[in-house]
Protein backbone atom coordinates (compact mmCIF):
# COMPACT_ATOMS: atom_id res chain seq x y z
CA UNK A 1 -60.34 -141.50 10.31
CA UNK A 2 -62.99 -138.99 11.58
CA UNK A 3 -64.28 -141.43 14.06
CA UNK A 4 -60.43 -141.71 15.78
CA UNK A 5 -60.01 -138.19 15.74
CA UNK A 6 -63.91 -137.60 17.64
CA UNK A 7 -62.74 -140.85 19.89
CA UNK A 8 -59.55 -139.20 20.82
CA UNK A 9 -60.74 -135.98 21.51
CA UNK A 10 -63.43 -137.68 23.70
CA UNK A 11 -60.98 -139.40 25.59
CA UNK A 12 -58.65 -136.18 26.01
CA UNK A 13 -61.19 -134.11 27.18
CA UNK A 14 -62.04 -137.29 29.94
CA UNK A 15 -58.56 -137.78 30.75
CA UNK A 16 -58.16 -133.37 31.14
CA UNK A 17 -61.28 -133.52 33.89
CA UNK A 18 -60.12 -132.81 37.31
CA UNK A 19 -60.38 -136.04 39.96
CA UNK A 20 -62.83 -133.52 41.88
CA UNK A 21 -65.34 -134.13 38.52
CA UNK A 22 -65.73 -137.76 39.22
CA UNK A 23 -65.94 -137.27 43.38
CA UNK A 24 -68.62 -134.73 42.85
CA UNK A 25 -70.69 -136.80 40.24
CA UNK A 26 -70.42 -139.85 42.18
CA UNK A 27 -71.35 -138.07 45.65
CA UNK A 28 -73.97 -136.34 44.03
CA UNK A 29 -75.64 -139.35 42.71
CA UNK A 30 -75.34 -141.11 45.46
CA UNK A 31 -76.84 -138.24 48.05
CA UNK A 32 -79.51 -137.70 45.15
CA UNK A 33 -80.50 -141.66 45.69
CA UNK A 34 -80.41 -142.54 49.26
CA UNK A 35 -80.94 -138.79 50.96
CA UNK A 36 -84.57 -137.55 50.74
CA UNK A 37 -84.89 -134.62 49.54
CA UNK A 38 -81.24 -134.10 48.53
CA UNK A 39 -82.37 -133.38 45.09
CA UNK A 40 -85.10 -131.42 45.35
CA UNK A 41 -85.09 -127.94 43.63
CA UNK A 42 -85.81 -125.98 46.87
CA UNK A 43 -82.47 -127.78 48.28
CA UNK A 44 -80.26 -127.62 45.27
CA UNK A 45 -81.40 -123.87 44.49
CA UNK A 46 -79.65 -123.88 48.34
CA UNK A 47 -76.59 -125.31 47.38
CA UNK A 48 -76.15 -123.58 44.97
CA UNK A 49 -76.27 -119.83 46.30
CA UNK A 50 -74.27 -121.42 49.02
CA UNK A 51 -71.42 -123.21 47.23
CA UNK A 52 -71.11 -119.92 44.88
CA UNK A 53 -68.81 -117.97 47.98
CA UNK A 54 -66.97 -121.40 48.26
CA UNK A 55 -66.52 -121.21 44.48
CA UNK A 56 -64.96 -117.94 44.36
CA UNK A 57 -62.39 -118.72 47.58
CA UNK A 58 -61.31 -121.73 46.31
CA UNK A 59 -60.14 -120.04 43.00
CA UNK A 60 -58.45 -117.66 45.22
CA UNK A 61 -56.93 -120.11 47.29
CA UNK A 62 -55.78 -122.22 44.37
CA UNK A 63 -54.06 -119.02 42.62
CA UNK A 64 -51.87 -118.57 45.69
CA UNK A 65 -51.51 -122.72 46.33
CA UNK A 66 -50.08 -122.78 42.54
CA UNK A 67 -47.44 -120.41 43.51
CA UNK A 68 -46.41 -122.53 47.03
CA UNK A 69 -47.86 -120.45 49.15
CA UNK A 70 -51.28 -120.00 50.39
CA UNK A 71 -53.66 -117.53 51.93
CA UNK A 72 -55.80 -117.95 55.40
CA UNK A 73 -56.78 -114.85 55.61
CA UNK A 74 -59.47 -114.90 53.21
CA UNK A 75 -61.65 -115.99 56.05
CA UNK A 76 -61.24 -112.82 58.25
CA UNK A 77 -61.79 -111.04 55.13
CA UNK A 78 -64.93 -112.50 54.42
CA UNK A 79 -66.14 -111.09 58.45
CA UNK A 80 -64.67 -108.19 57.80
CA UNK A 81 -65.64 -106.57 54.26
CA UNK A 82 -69.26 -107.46 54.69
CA UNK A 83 -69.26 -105.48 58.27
CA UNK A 84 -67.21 -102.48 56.05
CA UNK A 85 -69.72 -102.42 53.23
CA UNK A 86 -72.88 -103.08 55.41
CA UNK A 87 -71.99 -100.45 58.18
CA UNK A 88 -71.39 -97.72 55.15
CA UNK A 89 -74.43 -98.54 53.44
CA UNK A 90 -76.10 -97.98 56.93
CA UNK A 91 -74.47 -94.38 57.20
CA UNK A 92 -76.10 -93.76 53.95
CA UNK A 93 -72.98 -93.46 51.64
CA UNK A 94 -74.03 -94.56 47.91
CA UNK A 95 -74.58 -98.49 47.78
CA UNK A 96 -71.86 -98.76 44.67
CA UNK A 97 -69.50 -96.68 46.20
CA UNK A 98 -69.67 -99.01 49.61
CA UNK A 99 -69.22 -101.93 47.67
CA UNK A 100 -66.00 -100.61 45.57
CA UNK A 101 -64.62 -99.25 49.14
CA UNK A 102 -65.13 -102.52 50.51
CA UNK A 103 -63.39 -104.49 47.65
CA UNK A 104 -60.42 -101.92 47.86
CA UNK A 105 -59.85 -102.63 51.24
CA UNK A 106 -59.93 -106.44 50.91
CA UNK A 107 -57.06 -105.64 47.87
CA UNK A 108 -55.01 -103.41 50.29
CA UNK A 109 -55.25 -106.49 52.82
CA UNK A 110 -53.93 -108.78 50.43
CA UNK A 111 -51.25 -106.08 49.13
CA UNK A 112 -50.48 -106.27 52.75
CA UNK A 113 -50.11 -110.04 52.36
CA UNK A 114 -47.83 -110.10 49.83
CA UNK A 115 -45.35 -107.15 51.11
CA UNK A 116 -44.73 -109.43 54.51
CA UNK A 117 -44.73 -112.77 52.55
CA UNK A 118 -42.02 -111.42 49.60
CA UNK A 119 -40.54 -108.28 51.25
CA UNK A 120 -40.25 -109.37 54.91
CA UNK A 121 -39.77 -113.30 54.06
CA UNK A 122 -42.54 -114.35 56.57
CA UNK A 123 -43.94 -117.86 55.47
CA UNK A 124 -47.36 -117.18 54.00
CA UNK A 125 -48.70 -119.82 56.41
CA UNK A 126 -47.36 -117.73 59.46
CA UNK A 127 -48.04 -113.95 57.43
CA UNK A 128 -51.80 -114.89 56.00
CA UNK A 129 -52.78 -116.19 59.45
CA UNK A 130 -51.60 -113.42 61.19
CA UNK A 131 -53.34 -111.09 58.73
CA UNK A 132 -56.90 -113.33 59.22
CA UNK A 133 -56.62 -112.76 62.88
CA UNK A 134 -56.84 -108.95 61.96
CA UNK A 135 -58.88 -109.14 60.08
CA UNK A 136 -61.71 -110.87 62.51
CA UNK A 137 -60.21 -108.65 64.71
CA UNK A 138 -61.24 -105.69 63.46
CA UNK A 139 -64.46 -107.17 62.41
CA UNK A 140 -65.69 -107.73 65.91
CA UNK A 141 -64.43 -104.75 66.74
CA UNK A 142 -66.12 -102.62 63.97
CA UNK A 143 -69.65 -104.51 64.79
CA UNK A 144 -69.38 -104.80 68.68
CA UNK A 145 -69.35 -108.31 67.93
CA UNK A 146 -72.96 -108.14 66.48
CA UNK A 147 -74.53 -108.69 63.68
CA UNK A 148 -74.89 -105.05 61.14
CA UNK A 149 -78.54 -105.98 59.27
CA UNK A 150 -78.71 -103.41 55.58
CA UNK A 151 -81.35 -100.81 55.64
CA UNK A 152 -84.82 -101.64 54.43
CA UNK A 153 -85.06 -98.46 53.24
CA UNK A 154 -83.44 -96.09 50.57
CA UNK A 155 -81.46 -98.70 48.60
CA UNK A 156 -81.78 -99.52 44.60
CA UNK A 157 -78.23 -101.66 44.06
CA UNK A 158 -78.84 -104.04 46.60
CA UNK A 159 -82.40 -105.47 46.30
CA UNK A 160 -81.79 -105.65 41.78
CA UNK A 161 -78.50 -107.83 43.43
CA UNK A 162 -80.91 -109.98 45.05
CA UNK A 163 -83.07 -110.57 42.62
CA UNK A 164 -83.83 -114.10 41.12
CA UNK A 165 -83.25 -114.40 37.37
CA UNK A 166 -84.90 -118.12 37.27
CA UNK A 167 -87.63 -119.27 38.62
CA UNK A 168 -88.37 -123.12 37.66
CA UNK A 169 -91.69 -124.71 39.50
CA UNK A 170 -91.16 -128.75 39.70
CA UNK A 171 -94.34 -130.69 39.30
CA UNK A 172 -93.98 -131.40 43.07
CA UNK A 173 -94.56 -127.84 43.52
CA UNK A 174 -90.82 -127.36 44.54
CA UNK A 175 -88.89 -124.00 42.66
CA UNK A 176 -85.39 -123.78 41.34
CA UNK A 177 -83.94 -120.38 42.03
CA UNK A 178 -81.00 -118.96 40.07
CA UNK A 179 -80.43 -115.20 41.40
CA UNK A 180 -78.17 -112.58 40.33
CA UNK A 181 -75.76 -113.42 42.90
CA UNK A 182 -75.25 -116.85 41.22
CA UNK A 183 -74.65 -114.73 38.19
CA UNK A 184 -71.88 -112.38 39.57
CA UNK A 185 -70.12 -115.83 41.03
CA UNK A 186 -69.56 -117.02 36.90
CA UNK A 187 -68.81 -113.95 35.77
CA UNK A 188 -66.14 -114.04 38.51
CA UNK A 189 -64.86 -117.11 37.66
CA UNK A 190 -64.77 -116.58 34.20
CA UNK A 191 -62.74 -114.18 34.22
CA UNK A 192 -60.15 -115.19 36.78
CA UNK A 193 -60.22 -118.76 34.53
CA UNK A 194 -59.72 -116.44 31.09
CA UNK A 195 -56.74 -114.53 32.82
CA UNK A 196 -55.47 -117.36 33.89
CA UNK A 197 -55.65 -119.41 30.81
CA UNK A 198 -55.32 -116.95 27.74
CA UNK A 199 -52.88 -114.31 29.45
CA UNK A 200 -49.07 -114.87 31.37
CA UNK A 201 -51.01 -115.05 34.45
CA UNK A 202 -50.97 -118.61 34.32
CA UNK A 203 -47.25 -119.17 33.09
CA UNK A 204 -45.82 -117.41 35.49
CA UNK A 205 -47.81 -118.47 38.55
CA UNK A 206 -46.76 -121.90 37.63
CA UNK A 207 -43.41 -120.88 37.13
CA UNK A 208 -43.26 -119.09 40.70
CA UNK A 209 -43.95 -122.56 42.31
CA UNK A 210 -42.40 -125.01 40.10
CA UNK A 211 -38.49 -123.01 40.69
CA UNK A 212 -38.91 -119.50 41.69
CA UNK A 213 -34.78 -118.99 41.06
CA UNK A 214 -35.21 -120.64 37.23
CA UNK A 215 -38.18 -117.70 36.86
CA UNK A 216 -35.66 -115.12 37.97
CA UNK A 217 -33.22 -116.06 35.48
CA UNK A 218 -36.03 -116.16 32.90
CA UNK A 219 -36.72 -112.26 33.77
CA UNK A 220 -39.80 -112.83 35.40
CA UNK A 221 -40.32 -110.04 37.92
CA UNK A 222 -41.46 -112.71 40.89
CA UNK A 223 -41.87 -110.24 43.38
CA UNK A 224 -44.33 -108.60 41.59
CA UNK A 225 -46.15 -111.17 40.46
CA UNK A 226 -46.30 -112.78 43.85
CA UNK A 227 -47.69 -109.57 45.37
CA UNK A 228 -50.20 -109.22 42.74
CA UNK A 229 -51.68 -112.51 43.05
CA UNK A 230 -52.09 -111.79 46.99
CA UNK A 231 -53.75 -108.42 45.70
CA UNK A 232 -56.19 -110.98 43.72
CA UNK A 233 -56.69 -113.36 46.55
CA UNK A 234 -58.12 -110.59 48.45
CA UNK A 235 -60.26 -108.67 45.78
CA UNK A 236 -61.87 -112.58 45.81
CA UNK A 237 -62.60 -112.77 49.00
CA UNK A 238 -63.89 -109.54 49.08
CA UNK A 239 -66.60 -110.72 46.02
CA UNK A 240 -67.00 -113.47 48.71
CA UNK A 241 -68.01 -111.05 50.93
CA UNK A 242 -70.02 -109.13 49.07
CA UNK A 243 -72.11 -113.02 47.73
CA UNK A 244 -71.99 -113.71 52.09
CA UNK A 245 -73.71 -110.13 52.23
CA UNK A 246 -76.51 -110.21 49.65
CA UNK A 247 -77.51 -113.90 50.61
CA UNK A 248 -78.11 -113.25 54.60
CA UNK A 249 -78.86 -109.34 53.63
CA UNK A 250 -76.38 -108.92 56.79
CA UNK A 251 -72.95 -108.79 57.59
CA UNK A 252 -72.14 -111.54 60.40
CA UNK A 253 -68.76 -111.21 61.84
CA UNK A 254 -67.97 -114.34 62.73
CA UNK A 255 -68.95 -115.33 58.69
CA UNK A 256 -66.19 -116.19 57.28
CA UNK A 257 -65.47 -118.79 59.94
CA UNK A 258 -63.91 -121.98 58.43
CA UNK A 259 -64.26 -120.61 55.00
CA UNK A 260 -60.40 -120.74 54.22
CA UNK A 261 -60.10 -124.09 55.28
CA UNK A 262 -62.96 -125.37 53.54
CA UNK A 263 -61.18 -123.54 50.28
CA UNK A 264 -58.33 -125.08 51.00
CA UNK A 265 -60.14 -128.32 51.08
CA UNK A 266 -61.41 -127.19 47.37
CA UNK A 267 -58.19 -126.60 46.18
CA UNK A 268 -56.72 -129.76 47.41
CA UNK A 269 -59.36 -131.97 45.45
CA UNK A 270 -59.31 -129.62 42.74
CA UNK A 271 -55.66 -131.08 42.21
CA UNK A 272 -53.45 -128.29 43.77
CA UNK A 273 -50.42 -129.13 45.28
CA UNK A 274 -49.79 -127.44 48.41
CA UNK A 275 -46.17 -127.77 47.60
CA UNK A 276 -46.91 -125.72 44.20
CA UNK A 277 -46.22 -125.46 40.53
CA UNK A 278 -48.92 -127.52 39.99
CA UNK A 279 -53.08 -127.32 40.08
CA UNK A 280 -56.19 -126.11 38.62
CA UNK A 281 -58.75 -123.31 38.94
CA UNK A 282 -61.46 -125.33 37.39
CA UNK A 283 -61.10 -128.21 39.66
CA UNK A 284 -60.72 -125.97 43.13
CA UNK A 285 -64.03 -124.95 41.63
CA UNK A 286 -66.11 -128.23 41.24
CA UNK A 287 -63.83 -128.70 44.85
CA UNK A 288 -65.96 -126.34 46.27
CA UNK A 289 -68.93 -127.77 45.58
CA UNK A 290 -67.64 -130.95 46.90
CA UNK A 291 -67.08 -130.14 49.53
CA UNK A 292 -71.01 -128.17 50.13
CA UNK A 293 -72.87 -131.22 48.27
CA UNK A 294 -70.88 -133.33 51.51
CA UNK A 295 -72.03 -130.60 54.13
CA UNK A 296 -75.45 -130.26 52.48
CA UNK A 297 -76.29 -134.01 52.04
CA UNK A 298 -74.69 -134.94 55.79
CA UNK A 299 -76.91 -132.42 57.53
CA UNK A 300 -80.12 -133.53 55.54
CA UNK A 301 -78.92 -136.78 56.95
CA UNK A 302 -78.60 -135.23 60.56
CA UNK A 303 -75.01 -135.59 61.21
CA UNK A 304 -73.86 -132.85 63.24
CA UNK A 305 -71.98 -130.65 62.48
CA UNK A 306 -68.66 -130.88 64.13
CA UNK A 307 -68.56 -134.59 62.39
CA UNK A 308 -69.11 -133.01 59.31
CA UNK A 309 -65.63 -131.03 59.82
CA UNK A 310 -63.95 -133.89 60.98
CA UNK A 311 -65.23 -135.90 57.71
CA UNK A 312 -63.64 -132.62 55.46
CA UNK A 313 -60.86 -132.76 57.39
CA UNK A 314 -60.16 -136.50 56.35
CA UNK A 315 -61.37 -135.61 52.69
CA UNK A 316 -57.86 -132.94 52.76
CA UNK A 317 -55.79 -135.91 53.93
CA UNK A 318 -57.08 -138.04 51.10
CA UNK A 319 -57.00 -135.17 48.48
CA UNK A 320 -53.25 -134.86 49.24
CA UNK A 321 -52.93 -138.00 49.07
CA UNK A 322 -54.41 -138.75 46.02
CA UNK A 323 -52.67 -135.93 44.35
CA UNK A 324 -49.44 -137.06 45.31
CA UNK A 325 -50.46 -140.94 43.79
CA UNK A 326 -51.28 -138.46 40.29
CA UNK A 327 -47.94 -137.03 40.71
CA UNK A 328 -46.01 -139.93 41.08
CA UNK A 329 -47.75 -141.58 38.10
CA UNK A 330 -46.57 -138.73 36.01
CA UNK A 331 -43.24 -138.65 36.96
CA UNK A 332 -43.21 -143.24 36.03
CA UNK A 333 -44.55 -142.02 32.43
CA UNK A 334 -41.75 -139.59 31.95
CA UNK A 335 -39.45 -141.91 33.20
């Protein structure tokens, strides 16, 4: 009797796995045999500190996918909040204070999201990509188009956010690097997967996507909640920001090129549909690094990089598609 309960708890926890679990073991095992040097600790300690901003957009961009609606801005945000926070350490206004200015103004960019998406009844499509053209905008604009480099000099916050917290020397002499940036990125996730998961976060997000009218008459106030989880979006990809700004020790404002539709690419294998009411923070997250183990392992293997987009770009089409296979299985079994 013990050994059915153990086996069916095995097989619930295999069957609960998001389909980006299995992609992302078998892609890694595959790059890890046939790419040299794919699996080396110098590389993965790369990937790692890499996929960590991906991580943290594509839980942003599944929060507002779950809802059916979505947010490109987080992009342009990404440019812009590490030129804001970089330019106002350079002015010499307290390191902690430039970082909580900066992550304001990424949350009054995404209030901004939601008030035209709920208030004005733009399409979040139409209003997010507007507001990530702003965004980059204003980033150029604030940085002459060039990149703003953070003092050497007369800063304590940044270099202990730099610092590695693991160093692990290989016998081959390579060395695994976890640094406190890596550490911020779970911490981040955690919580945005514990507010999610143990508060009405998650209830009513699905709710908002599965029949927004049915919410309504169940009292849930879904303009607010909409708004609020645009206010989140942005607060993410300011932490994004922030991750993009400690790793280069710059802000580049043309970084957060491509980021929102590689998160969207996350979210889509992660299981979100882009229709909503349906998806998973966890699985946007191994999604993320999905989608960096394929750009990692493809450049190792000298593809360039404008296939590499095309290949992601196929991997979205085949994400929707294979979430719309799950979806249809579901609905046979309840049938």
């Amino acid at each position: 009797m013990k050994r059915d309960k153990q086996g069916f708890s095995f097989k619930k926890l295999c069957s609960n796995l998001p389909n980006s679990t299995y992609i992302f073991a078998a892609l890694f095992l595959a790059f890890v045999i046939f790419i040299p040097n794919f699996g080396s600790a110098t590389n993965l300690s790369t990937l790692i500190g890499q996929a960590a901003i991906l991580m943290v957009l594509s839980s942003a961009m599944s929060l507002a996918i779950i809802t059916g609606g979505i947010d490109l801005s987080v992009g342009g945000l990404v440019s812009l909040i590490g030129i804001v926070i970089a330019q106002l350490i350079g002015r010499g206004v307290n390191e902690g204070a430039a970082i909580l200015l900066g992550l304001l103004t990424a949350a009054a960019f995404g209030f901004l999201n939601g008030i035209v998406v709920v208030k004005l009844k733009v399409a979040p499509f139409i209003a997010t990509f507007g507001m990530m053209g702003v965004a980059q905008g204003l980033a150029n604009t604030f940085s002459n188009s060039r990149a703003v480099y953070l003092p050497s000099e007369d800063i304590t916050v940044i270099p202990v956010l730099q610092m590695n917290l693991l160093e692990w020397m290989f016998p081959s002499g390579n060395i695994l690097t976890i640094n406190v940036q890596v550490l911020i990125t779970v911490l981040v996730l955690a919580a945005v997967i514990l507010l999610f998961k143990k508060t009405v976060l998650g209830t009513y997000l699905y709710a908002l996507g599965g029949n927004r009218e049915a919410a309504k008459l169940s009292n849930i106030r879904t303009d607010v909640w909409n708004i609020g989880v645009y206010v989140i979006t942005g607060l993410l990809a300011g932490v994004a920001a922030l991750l993009m700004l400690l790793r280069l020790n710059s802000a580049q404002p043309t970084a957060g090129d491509g980021l929102e539709f590689q998160a969207v690419v996350a979210a889509v294998l992660g299981g979100n549909l882009l229709a909503g009411g349906k998806g998973s923070i966890p699985g946007a997250i191994i999604g993320a690094l999905v989608v960096y183990t394929v750009r990692n392992g493809l450049s190792l293997a000298g593809v360039n990089t404008n296939a590499v987009m095309v290949i992601l770009g196929i991997v979205l089409v085949l994400g929707m598609m294979m979430n719309e296979f799950a979806v249809k299985g579901l609905r046979k079994k309840g049938a």
